[in-house]
N, C-alpha and C. Protein backbone atom coordinates (compact mmCIF):
# COMPACT_ATOMS: atom_id res chain seq x y z
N UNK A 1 7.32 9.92 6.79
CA UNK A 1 6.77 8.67 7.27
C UNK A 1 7.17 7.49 6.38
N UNK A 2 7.66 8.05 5.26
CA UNK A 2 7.90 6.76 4.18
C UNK A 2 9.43 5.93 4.49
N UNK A 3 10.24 6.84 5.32
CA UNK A 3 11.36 6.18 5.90
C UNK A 3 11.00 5.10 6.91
N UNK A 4 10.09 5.53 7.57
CA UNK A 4 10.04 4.56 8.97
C UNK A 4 8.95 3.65 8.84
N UNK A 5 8.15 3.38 7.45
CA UNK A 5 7.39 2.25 7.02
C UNK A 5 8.55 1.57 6.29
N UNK A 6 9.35 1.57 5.30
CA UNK A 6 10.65 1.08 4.87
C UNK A 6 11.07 0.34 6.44
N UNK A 7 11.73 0.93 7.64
CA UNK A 7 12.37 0.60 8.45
C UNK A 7 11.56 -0.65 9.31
N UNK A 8 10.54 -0.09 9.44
CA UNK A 8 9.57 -1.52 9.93
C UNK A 8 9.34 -2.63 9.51
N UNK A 9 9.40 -2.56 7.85
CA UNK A 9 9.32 -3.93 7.56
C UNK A 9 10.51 -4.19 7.13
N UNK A 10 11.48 -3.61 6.84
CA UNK A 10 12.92 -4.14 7.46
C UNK A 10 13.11 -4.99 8.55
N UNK A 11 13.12 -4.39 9.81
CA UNK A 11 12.84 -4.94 10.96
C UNK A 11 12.03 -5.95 11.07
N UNK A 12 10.56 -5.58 10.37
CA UNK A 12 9.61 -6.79 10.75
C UNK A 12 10.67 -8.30 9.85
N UNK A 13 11.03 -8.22 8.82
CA UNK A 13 11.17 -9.18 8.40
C UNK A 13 12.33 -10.09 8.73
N UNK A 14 13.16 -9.25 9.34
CA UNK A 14 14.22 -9.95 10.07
C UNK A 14 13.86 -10.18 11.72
N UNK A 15 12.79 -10.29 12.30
CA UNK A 15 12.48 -11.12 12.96
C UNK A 15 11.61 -12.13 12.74
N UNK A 16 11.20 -11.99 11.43
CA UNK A 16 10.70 -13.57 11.08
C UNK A 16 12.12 -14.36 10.45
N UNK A 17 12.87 -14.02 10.29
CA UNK A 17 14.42 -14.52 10.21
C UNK A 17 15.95 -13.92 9.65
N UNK A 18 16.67 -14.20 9.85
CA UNK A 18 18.34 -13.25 9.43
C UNK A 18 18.21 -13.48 7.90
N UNK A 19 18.67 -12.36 7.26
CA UNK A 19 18.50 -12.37 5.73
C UNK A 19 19.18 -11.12 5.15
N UNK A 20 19.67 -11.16 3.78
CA UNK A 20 20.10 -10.39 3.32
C UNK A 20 19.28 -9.03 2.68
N UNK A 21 19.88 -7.98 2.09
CA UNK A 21 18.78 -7.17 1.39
C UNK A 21 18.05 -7.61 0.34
N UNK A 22 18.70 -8.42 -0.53
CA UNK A 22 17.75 -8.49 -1.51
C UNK A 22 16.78 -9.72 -1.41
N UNK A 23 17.15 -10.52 -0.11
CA UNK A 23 15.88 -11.27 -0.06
C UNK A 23 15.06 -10.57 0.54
N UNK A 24 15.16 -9.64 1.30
CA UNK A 24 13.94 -8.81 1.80
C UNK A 24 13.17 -7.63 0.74
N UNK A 25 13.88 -7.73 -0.31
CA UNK A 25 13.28 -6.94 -1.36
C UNK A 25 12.40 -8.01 -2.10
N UNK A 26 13.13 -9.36 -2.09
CA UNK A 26 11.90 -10.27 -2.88
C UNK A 26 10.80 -9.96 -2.10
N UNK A 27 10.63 -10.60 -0.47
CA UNK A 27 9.90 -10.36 0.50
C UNK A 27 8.71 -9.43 0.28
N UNK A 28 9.39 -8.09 0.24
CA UNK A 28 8.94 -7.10 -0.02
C UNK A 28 7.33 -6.85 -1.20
N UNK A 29 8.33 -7.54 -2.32
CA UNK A 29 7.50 -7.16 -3.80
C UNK A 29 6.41 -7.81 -3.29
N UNK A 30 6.90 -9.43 -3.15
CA UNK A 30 6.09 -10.36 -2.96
C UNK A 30 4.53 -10.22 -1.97
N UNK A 31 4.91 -9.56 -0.86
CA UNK A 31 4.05 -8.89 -0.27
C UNK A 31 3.12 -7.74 -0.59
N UNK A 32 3.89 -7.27 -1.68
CA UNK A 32 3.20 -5.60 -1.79
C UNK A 32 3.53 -5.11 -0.61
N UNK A 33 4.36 -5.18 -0.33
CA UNK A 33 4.51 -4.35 0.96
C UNK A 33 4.95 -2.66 0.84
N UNK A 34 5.72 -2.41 -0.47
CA UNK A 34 5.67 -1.18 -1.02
C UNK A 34 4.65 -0.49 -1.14
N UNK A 35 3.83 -0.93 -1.42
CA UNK A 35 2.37 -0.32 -2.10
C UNK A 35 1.83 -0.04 -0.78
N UNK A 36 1.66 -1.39 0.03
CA UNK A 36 0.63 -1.44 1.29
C UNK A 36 1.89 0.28 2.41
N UNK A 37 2.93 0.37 1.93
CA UNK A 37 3.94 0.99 2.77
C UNK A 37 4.16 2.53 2.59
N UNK A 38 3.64 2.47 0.76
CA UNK A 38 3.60 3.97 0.39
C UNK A 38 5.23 4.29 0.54
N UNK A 39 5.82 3.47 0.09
CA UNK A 39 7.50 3.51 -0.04
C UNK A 39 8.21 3.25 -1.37
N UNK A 40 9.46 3.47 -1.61
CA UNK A 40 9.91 3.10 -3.02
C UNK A 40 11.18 2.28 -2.42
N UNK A 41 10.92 0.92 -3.23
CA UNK A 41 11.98 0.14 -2.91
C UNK A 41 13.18 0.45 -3.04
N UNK A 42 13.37 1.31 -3.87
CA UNK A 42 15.57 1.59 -4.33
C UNK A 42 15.65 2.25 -2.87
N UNK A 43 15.06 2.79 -2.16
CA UNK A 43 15.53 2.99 -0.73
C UNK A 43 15.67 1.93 0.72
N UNK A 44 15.29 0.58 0.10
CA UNK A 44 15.74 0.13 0.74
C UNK A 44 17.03 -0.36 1.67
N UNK A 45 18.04 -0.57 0.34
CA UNK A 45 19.79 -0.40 0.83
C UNK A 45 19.82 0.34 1.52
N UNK A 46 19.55 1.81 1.19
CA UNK A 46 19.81 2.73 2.14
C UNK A 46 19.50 3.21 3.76
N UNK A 47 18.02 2.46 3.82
CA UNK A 47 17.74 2.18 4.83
C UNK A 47 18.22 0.82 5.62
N UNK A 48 18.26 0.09 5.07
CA UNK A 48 19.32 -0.95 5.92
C UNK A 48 20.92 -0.40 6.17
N UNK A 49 21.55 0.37 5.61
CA UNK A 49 22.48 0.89 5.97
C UNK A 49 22.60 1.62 6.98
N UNK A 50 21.32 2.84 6.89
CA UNK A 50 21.17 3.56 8.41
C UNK A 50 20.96 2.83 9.41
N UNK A 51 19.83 1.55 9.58
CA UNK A 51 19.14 0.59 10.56
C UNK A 51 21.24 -0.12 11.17
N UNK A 52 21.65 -0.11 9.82
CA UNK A 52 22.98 -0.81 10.74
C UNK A 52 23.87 -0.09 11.51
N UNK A 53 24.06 1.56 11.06
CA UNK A 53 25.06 2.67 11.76
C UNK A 53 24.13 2.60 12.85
N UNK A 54 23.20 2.57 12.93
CA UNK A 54 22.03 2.91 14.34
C UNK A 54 22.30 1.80 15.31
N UNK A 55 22.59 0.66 14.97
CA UNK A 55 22.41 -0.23 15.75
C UNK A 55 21.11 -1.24 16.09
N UNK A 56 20.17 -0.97 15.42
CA UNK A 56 18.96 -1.61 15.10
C UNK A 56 19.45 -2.76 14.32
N UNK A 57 20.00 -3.20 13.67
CA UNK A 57 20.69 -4.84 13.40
C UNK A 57 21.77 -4.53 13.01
N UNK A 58 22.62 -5.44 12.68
CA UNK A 58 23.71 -5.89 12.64
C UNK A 58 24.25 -6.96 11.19
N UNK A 59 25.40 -6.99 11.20
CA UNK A 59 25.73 -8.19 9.94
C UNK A 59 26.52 -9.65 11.03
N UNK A 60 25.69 -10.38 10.48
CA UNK A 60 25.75 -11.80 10.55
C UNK A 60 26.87 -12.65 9.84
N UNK A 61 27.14 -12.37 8.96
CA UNK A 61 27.83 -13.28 7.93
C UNK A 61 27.79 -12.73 6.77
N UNK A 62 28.87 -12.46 5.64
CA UNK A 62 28.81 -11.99 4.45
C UNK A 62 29.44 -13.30 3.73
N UNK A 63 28.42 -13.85 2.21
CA UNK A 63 28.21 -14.14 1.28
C UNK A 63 28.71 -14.01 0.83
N UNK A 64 30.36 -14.53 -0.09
CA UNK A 64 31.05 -14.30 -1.20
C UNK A 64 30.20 -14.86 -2.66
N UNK A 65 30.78 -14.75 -3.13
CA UNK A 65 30.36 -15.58 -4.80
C UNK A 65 31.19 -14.94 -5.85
N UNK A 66 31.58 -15.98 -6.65
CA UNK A 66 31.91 -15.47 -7.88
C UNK A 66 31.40 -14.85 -8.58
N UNK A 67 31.70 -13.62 -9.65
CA UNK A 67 30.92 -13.04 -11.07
C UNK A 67 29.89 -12.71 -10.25
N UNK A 68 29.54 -12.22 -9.31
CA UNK A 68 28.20 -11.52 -8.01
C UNK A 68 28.74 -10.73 -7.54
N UNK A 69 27.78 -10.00 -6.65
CA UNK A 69 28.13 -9.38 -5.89
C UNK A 69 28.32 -9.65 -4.35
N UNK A 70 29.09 -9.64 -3.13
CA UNK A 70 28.73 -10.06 -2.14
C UNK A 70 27.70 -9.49 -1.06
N UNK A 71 27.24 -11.05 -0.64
CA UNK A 71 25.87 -10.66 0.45
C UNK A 71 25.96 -10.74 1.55
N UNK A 72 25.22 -9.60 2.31
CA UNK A 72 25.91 -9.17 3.81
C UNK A 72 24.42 -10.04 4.58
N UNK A 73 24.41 -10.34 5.11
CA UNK A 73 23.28 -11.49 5.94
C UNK A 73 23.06 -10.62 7.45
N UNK A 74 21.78 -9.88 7.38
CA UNK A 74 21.95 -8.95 8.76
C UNK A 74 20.44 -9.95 9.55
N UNK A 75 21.07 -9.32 10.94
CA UNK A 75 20.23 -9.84 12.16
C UNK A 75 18.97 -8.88 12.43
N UNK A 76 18.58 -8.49 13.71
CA UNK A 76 17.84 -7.40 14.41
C UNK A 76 18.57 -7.71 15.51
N UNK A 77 19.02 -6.66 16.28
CA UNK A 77 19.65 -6.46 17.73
C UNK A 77 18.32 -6.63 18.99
N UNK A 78 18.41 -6.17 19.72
CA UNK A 78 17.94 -5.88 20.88
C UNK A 78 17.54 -4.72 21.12
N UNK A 79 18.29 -3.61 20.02
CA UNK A 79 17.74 -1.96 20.34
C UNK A 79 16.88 -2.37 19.19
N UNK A 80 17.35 -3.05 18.04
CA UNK A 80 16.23 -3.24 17.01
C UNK A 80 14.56 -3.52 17.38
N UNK A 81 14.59 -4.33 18.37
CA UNK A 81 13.48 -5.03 18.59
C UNK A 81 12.48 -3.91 19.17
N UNK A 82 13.74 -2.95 20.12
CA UNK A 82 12.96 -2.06 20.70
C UNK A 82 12.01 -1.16 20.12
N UNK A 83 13.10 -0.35 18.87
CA UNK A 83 12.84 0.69 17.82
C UNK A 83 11.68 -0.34 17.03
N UNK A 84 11.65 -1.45 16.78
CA UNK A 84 10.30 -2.25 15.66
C UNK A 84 8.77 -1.98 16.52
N UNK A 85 8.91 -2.06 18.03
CA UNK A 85 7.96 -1.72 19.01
C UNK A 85 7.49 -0.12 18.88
N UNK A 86 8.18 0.37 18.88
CA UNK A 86 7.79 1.97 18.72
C UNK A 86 7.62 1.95 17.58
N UNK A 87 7.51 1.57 16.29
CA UNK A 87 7.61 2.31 14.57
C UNK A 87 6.04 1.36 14.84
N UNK A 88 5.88 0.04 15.06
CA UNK A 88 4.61 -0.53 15.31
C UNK A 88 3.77 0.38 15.40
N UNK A 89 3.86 0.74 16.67
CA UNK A 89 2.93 1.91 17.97
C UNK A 89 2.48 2.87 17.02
N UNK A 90 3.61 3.57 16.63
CA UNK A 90 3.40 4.85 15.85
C UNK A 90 2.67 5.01 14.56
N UNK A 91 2.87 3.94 13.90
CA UNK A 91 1.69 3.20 12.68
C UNK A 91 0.52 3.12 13.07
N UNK A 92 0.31 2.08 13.82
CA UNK A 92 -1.09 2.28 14.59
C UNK A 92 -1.93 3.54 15.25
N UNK A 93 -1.09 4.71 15.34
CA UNK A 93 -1.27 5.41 15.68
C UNK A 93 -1.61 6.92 14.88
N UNK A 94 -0.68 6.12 13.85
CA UNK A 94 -0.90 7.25 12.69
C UNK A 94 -2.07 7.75 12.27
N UNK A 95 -2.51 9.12 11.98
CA UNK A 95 -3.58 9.36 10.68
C UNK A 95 -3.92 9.34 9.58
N UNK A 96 -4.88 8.74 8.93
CA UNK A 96 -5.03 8.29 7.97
C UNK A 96 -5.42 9.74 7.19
N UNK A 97 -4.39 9.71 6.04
CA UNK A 97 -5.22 11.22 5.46
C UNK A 97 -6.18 10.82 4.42
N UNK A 98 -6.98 11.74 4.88
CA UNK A 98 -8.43 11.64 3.50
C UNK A 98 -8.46 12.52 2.11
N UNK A 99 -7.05 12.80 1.42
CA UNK A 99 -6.64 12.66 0.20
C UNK A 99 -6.70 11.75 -0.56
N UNK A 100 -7.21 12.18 -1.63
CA UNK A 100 -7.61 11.61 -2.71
C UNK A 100 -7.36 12.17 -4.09
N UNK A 101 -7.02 12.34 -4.88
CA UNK A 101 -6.70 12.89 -6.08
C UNK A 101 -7.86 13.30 -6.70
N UNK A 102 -9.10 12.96 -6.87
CA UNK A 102 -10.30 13.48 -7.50
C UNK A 102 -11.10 14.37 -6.45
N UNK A 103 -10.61 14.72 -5.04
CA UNK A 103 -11.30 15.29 -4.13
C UNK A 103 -11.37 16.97 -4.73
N UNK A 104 -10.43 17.69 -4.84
CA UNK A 104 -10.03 18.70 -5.17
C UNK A 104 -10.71 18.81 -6.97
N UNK A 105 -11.01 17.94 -7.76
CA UNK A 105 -10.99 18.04 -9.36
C UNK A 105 -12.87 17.82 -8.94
N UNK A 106 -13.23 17.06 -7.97
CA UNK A 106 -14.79 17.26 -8.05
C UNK A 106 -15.13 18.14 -7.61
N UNK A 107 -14.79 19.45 -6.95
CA UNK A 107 -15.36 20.60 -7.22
C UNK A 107 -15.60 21.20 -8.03
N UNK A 108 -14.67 21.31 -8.86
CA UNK A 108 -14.79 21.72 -10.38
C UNK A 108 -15.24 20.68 -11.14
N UNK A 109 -15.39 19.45 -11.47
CA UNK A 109 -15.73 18.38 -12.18
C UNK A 109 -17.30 18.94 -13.07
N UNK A 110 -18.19 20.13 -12.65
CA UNK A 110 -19.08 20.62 -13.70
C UNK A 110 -18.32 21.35 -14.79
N UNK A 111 -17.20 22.14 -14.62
CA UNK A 111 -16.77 22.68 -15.56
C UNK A 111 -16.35 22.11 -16.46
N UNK A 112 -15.79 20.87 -16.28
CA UNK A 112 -15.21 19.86 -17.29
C UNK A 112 -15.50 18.96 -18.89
N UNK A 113 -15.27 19.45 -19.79
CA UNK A 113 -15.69 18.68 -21.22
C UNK A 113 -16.20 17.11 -20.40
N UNK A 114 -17.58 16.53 -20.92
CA UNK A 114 -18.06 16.10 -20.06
C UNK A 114 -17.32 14.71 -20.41
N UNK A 115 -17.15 14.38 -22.25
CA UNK A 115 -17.09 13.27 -23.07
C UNK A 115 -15.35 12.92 -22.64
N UNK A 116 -14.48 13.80 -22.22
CA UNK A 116 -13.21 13.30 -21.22
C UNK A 116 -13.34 13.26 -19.63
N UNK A 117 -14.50 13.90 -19.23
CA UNK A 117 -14.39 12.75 -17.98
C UNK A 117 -14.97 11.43 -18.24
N UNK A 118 -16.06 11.25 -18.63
CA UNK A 118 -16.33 9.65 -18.69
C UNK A 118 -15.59 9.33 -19.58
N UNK A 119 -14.38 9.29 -19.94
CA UNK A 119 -13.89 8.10 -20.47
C UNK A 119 -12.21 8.33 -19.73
N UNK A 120 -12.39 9.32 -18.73
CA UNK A 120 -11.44 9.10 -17.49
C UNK A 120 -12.01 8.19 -16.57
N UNK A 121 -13.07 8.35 -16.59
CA UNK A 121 -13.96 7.74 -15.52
C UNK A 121 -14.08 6.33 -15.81
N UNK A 122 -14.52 5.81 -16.71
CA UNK A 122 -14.36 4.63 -17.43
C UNK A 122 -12.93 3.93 -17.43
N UNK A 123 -11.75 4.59 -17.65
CA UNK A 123 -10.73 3.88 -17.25
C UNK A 123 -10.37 4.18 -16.03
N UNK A 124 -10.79 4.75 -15.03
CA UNK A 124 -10.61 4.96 -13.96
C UNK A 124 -11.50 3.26 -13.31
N UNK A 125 -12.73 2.73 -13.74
CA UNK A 125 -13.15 1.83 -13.51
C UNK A 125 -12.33 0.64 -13.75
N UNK A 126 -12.03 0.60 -14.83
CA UNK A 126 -11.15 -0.37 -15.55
C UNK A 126 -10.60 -0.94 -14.36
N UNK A 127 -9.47 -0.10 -13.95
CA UNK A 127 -8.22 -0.17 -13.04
C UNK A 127 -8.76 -0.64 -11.61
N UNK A 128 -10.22 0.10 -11.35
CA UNK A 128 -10.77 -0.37 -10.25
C UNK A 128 -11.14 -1.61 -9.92
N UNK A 129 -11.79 -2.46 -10.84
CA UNK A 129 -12.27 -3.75 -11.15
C UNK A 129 -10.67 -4.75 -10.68
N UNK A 130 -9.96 -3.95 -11.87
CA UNK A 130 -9.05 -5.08 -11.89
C UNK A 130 -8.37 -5.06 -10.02
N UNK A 131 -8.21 -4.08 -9.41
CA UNK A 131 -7.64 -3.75 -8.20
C UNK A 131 -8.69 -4.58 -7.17
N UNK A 132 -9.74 -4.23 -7.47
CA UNK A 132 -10.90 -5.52 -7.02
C UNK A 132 -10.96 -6.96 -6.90
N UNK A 133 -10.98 -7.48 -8.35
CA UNK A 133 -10.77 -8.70 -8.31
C UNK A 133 -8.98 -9.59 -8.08
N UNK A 134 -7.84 -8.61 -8.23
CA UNK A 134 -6.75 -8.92 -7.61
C UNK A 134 -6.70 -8.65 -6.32
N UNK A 135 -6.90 -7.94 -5.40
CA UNK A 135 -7.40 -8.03 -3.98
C UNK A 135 -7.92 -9.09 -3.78
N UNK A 136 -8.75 -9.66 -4.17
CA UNK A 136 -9.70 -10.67 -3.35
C UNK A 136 -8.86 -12.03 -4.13
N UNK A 137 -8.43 -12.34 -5.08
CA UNK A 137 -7.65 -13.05 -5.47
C UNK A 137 -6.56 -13.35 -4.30
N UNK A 138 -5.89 -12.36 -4.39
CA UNK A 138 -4.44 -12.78 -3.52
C UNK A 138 -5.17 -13.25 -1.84
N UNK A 139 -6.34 -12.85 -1.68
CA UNK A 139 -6.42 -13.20 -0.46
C UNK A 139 -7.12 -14.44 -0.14
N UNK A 140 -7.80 -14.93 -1.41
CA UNK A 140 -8.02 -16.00 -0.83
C UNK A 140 -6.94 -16.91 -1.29
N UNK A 141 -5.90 -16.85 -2.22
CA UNK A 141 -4.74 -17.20 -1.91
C UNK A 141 -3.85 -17.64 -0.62
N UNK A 142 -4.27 -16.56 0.16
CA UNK A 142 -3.38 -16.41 1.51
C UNK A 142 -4.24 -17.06 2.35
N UNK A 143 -5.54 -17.34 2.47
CA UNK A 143 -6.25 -17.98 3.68
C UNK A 143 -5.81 -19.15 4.15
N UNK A 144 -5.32 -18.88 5.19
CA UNK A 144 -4.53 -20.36 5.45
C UNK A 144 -3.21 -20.66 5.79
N UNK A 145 -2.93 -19.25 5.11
CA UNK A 145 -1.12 -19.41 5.14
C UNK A 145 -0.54 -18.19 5.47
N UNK A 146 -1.19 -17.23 5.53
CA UNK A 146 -0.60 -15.84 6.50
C UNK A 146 -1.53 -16.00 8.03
N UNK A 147 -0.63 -14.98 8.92
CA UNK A 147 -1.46 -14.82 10.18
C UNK A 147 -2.31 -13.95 9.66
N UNK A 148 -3.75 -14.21 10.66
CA UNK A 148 -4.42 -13.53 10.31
C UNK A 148 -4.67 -12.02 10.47
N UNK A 149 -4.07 -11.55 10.93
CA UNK A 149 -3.79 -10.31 10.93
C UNK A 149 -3.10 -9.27 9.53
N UNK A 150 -2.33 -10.20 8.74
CA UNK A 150 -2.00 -10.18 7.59
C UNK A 150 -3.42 -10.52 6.24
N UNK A 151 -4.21 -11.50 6.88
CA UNK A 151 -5.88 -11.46 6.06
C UNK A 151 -6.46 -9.93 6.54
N UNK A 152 -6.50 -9.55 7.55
CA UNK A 152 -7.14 -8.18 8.10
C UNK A 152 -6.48 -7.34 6.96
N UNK A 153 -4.86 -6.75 7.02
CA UNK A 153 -4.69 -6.38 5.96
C UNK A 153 -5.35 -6.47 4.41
N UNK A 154 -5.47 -7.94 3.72
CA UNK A 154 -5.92 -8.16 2.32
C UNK A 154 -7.52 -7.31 2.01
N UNK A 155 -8.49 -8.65 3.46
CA UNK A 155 -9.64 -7.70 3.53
C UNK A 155 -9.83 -6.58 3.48
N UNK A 156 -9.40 -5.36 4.61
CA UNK A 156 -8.91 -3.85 4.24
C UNK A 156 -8.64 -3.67 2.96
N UNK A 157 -7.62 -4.12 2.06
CA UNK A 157 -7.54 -3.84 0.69
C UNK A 157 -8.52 -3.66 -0.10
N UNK A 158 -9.13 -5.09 0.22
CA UNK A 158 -10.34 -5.54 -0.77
C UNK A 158 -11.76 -4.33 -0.81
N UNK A 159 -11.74 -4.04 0.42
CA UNK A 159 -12.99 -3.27 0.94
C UNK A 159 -13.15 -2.05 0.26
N UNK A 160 -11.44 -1.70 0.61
CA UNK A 160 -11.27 0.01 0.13
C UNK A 160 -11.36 -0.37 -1.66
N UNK A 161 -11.42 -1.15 -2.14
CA UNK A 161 -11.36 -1.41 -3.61
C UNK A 161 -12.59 -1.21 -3.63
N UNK A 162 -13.05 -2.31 -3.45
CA UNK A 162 -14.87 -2.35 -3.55
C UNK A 162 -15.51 -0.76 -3.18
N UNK A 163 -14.99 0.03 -2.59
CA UNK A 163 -15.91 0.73 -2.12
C UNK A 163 -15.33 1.89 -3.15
N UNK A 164 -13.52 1.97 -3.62
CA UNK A 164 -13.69 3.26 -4.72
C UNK A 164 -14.46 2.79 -5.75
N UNK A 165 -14.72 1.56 -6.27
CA UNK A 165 -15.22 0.93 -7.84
C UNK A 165 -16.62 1.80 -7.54
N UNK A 166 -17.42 1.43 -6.21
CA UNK A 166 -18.68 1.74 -6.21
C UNK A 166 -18.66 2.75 -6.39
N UNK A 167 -18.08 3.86 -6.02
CA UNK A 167 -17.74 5.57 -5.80
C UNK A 167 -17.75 5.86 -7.24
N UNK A 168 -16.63 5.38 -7.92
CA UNK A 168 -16.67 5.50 -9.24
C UNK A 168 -18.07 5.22 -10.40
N UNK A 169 -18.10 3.95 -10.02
CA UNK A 169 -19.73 3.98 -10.54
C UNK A 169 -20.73 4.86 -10.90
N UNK A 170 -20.80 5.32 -9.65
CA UNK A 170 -21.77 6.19 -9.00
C UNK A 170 -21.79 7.83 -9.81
N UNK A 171 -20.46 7.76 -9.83
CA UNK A 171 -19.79 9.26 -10.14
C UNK A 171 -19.59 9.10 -11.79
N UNK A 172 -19.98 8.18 -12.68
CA UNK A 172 -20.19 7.71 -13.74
C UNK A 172 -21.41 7.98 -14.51
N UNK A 173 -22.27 7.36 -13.26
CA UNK A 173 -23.61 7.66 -14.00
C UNK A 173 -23.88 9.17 -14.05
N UNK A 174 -23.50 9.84 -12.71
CA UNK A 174 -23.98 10.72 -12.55
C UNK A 174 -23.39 12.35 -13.98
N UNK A 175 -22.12 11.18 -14.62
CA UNK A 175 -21.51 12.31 -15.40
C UNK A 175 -21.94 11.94 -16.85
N UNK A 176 -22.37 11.06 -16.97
CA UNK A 176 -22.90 10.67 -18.43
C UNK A 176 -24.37 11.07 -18.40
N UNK A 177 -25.41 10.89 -17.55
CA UNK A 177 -26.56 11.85 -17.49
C UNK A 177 -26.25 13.43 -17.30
N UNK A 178 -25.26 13.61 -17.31
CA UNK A 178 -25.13 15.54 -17.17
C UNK A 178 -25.42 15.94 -15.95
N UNK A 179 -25.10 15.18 -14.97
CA UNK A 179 -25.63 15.65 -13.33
C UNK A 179 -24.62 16.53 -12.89
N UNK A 180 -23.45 16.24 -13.08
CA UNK A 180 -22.56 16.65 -11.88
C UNK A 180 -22.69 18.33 -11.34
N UNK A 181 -23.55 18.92 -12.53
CA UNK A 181 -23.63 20.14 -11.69
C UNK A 181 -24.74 20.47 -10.72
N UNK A 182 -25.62 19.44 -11.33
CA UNK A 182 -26.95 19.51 -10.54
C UNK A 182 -26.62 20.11 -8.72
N UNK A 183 -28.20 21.03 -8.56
CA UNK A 183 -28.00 21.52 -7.15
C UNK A 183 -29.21 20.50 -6.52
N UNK A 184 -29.66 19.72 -6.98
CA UNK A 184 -31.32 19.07 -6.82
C UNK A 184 -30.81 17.92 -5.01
N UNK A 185 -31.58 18.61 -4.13
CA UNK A 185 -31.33 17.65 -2.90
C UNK A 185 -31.21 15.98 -2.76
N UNK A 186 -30.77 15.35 -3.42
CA UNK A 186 -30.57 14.17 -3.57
C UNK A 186 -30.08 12.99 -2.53
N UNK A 187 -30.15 12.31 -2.31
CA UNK A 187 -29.29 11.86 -1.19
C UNK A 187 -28.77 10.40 -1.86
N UNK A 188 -27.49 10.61 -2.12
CA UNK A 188 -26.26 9.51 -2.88
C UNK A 188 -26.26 8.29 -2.46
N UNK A 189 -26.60 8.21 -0.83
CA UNK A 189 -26.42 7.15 -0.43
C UNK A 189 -27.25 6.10 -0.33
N UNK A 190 -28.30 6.93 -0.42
CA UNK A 190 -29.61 5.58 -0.14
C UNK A 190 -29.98 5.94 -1.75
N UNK A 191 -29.61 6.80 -2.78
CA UNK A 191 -30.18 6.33 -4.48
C UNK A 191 -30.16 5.14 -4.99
N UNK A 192 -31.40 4.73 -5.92
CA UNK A 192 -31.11 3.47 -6.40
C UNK A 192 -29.89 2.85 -6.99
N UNK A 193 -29.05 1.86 -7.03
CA UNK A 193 -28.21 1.91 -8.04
C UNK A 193 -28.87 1.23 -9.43
């Protein structure tokens, strides 16, 4: 799936206009669109190379320069537009997997030296906060100046932030009081915080 999130916003971005690869890699960073894509950028070339044997765009004009390298300036075709409609669809359509990296380690998480999880846990917060308050940063940055459908994105970000920090929290206290093995009927969701 990590090819055909690469290929979409390939596509997507050359119908917001004709451009070379590495402005669509600025594009790219600039967006987080890697991150939001679950892709690694050095595959981008490569995927614009396939998108061009395919016929999904095309080259426009190549860029000489001195002491550079030259830049190939590609379009989106007409089969492009088609194939950006289906990779859309199929995104939207996708399942979201409910992997998580601590899903599998909190089963066992009683067995664990308790004084290295909380201070996994603790920098596990760290990172959360900061993922928190840069989420909501960049977006109110953007209010105003992306479609909003692109705010739907930030918000989504922001939410899923806010809601691991709280998780984490939660899973904090519960390991510095010595709970995590506890069997006691509790209910997590409505506990005080």
């Amino acid at each position: 799936m990590k090819a055909l999130a690469i290929r979409l916003c390939i596509l997507g971005l050359l119908l917001e206009e004709d451009q070379h690869p590495y402005e669509m890699l600025i594009r790219i960073r600039d967006r987080f669109l890697d991150q939001h894509g679950n892709f690694k950028i050095g595959s981008l070339y490569y995927a614009v190379d396939q998108l061009a044997k395919s016929g999904h765009i095309e080259a426009v004009e190549t860029i000489y320069g001195e002491g550079r390298p030259d830049k190939t300036v590609y379009r989106i075709t007409d089969k492009g537009r088609e194939y950006f409609q289906k990779l859309l669809i199929d995104r939207f359509q996708e399942e979201v997997s409910g992997y998580h990296p601590l899903h599998v380690a909190l089963v066992f998480a009683r067995y664990g030296d308790r004084e290295k999880l909380i201070a996994m846990l603790q920098d596990r917060i760290r990172k959360a906060e900061h993922e928190v308050n840069l989420s909501y940063q960049v977006y109110e940055e953007h209010r105003g100046i992306v479609p909003r459908s692109v705010l739907h994105l930030m918000v989504g970000r922001y939410e899923h932030a806010r809601t691991e920090l709280n998780w984490l929290r939660r899973l904090l206290k519960d390991a510095e009081a010595g709970r995590l093995g506890d069997r006691d009927p509790v209910d997590l969701l409505n506990e005080e915080e």
